[in-house]
C-alpha atoms as a PDB file:
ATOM      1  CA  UNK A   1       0.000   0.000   0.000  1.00  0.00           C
ATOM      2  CA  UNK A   2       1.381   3.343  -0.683  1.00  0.00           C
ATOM      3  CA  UNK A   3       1.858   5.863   2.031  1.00  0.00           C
ATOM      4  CA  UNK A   4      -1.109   8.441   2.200  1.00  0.00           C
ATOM      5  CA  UNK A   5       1.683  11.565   1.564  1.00  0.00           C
ATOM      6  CA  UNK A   6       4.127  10.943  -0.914  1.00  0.00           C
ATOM      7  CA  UNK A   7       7.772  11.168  -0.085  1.00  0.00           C
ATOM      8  CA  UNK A   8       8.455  14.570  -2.425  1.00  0.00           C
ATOM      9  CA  UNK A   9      11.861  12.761  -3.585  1.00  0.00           C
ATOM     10  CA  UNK A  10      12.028   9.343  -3.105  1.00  0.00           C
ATOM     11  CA  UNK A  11      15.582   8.615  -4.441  1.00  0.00           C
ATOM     12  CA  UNK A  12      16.719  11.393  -1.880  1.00  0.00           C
ATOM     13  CA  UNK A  13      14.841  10.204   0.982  1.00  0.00           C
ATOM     14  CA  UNK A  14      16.227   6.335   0.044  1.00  0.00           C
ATOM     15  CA  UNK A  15      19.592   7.641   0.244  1.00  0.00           C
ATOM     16  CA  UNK A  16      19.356   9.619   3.500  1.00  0.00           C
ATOM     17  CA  UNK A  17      18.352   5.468   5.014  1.00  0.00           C
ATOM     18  CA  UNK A  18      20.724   3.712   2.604  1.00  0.00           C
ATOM     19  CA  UNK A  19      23.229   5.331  -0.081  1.00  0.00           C
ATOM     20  CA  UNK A  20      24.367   1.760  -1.681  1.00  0.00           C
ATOM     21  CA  UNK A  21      21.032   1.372  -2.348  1.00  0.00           C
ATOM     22  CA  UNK A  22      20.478   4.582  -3.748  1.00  0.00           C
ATOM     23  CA  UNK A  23      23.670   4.992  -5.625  1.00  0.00           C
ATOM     24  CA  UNK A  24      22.974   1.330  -7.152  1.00  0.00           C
ATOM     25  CA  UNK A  25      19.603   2.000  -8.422  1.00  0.00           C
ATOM     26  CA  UNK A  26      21.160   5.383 -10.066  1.00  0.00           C
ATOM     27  CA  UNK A  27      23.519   2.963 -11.953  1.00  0.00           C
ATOM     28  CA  UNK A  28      21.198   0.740 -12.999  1.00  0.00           C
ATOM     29  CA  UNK A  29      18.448   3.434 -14.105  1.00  0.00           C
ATOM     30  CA  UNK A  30      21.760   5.096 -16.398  1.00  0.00           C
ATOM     31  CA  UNK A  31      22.982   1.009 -17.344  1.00  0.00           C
ATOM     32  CA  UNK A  32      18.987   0.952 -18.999  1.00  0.00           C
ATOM     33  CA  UNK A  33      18.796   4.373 -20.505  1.00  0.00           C
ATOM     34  CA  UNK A  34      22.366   3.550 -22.188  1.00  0.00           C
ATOM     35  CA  UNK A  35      21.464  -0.096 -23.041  1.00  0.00           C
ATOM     36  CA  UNK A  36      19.964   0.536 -26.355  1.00  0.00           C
ATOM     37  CA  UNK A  37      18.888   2.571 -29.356  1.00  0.00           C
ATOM     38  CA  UNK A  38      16.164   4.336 -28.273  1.00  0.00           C
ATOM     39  CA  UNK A  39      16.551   8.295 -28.585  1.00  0.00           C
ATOM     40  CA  UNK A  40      16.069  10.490 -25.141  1.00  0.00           C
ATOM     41  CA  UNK A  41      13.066  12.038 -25.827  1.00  0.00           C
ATOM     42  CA  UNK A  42      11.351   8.665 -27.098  1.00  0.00           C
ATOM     43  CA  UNK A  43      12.566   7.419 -23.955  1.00  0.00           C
ATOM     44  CA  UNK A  44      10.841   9.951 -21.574  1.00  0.00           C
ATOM     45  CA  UNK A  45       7.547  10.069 -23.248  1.00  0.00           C
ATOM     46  CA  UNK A  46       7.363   5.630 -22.532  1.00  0.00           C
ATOM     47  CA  UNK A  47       8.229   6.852 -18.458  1.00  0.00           C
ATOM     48  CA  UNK A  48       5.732   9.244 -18.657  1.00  0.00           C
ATOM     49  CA  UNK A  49       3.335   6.750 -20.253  1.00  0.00           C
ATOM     50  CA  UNK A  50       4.273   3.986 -17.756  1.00  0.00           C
ATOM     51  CA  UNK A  51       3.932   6.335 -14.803  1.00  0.00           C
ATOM     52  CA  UNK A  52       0.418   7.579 -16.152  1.00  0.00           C
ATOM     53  CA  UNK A  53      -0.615   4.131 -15.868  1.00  0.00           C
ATOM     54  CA  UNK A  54       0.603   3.630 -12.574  1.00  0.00           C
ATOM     55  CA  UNK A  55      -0.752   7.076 -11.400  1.00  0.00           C
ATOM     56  CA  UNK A  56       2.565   7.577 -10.148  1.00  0.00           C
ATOM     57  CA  UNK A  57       3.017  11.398  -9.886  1.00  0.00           C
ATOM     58  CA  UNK A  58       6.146  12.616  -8.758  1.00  0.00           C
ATOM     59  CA  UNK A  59       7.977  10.432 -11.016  1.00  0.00           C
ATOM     60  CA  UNK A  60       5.941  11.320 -13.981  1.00  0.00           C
ATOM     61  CA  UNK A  61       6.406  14.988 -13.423  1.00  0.00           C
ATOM     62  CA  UNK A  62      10.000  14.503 -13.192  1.00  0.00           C
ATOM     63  CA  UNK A  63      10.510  12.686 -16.411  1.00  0.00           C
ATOM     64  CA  UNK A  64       7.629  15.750 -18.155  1.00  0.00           C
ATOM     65  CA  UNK A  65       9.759  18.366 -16.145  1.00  0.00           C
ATOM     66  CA  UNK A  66      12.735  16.617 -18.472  1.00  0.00           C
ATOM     67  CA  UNK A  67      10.714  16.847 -21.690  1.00  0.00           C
ATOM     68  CA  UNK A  68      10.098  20.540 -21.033  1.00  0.00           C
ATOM     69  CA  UNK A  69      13.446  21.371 -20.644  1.00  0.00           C
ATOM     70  CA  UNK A  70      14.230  19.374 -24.090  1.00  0.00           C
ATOM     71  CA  UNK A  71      12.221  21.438 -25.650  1.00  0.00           C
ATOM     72  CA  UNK A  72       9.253  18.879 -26.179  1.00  0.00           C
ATOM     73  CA  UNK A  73       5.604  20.326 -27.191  1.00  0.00           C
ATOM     74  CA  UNK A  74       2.866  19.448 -24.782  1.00  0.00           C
ATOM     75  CA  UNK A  75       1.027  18.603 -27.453  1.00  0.00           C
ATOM     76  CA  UNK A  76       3.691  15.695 -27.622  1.00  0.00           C
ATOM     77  CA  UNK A  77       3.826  14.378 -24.436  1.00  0.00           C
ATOM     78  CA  UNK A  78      -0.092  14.888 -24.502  1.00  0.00           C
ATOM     79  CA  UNK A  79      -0.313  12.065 -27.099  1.00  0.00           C
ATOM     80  CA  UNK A  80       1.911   9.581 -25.326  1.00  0.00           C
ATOM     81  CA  UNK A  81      -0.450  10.283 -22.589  1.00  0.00           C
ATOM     82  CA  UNK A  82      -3.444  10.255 -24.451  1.00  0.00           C
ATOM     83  CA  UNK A  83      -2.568   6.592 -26.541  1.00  0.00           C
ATOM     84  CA  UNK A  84      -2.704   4.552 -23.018  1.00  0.00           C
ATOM     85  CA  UNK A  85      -6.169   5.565 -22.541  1.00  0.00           C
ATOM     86  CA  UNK A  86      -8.670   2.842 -22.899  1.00  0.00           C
ATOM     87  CA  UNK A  87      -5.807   0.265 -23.000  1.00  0.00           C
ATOM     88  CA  UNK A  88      -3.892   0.966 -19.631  1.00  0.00           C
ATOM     89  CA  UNK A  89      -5.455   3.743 -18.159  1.00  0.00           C
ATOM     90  CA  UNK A  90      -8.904   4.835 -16.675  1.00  0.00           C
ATOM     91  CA  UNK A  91     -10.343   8.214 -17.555  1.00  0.00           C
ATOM     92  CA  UNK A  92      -9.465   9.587 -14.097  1.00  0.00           C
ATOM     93  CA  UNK A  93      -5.967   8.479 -14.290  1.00  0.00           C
ATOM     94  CA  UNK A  94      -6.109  10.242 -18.311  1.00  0.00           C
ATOM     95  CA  UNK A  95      -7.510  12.949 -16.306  1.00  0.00           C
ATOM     96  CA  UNK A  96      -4.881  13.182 -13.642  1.00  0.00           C
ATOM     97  CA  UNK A  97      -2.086  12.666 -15.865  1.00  0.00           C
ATOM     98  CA  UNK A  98      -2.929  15.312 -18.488  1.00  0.00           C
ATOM     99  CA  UNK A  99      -3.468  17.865 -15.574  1.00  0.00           C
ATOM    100  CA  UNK A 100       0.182  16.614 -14.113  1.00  0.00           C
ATOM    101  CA  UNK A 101       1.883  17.809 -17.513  1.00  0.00           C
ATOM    102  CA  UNK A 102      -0.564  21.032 -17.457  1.00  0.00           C
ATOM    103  CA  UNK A 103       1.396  21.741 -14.408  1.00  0.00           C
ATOM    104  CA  UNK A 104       5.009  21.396 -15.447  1.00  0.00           C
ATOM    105  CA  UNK A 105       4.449  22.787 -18.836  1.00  0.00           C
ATOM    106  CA  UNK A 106       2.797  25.683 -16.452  1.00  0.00           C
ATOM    107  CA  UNK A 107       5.547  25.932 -14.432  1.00  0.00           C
ATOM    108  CA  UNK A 108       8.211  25.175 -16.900  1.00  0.00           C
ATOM    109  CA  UNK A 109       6.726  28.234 -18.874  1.00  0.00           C
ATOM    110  CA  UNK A 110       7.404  30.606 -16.100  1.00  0.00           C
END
């Protein structure tokens, strides 16, 4: 079950209890992104799809805050959004999701 506030930075909060731990999942997280052919921006719109799904917030907004600074159009990382619904994803989660990138594009913007 998750906990009824999220931790606002998990990997930070894991390495305040363990740093191996923390510093291992880093390596592994750069071992995946490095592991293949897929481009950087193709790569951060499947995390934000997966964490859409998941309805996982802060990570999503952390992989959109990346596709902001890239340069990425909302209307982009809309769609990759959008083409979970009715396959993965509820219309609440749609919902929730869309307004997620609403708010880093927002804040990005600023």
């Amino acid at each position: 079950m998750l906990p009824s506030k999220p931790v606002e930075s998990a990997p930070d909060y894991v390495n305040s209890v363990n740093p191996t731990i923390a510093e291992n999942f880093h390596t592994l997280r750069q071992s995946l992104y490095a592991a293949g052919p897929i481009d950087f921006t193709t790569r951060e719109l499947i995390m934000i799809a997966v964490f859409a799904t998941a309805g996982y917030e802060m990570p999503f907004k952390n992989h959109a805050v990346r596709l902001a600074k890239a340069g990425v159009p909302l209307e982009t990382a809309r769609q990759a959004v959008l083409i979970t619904f009715a396959s993965t994803t509820t219309m609440v989660q749609l919902a929730a999701a869309l307004s997620w990138l609403d708010d880093v594009y927002a804040a990005s913007a600023s």
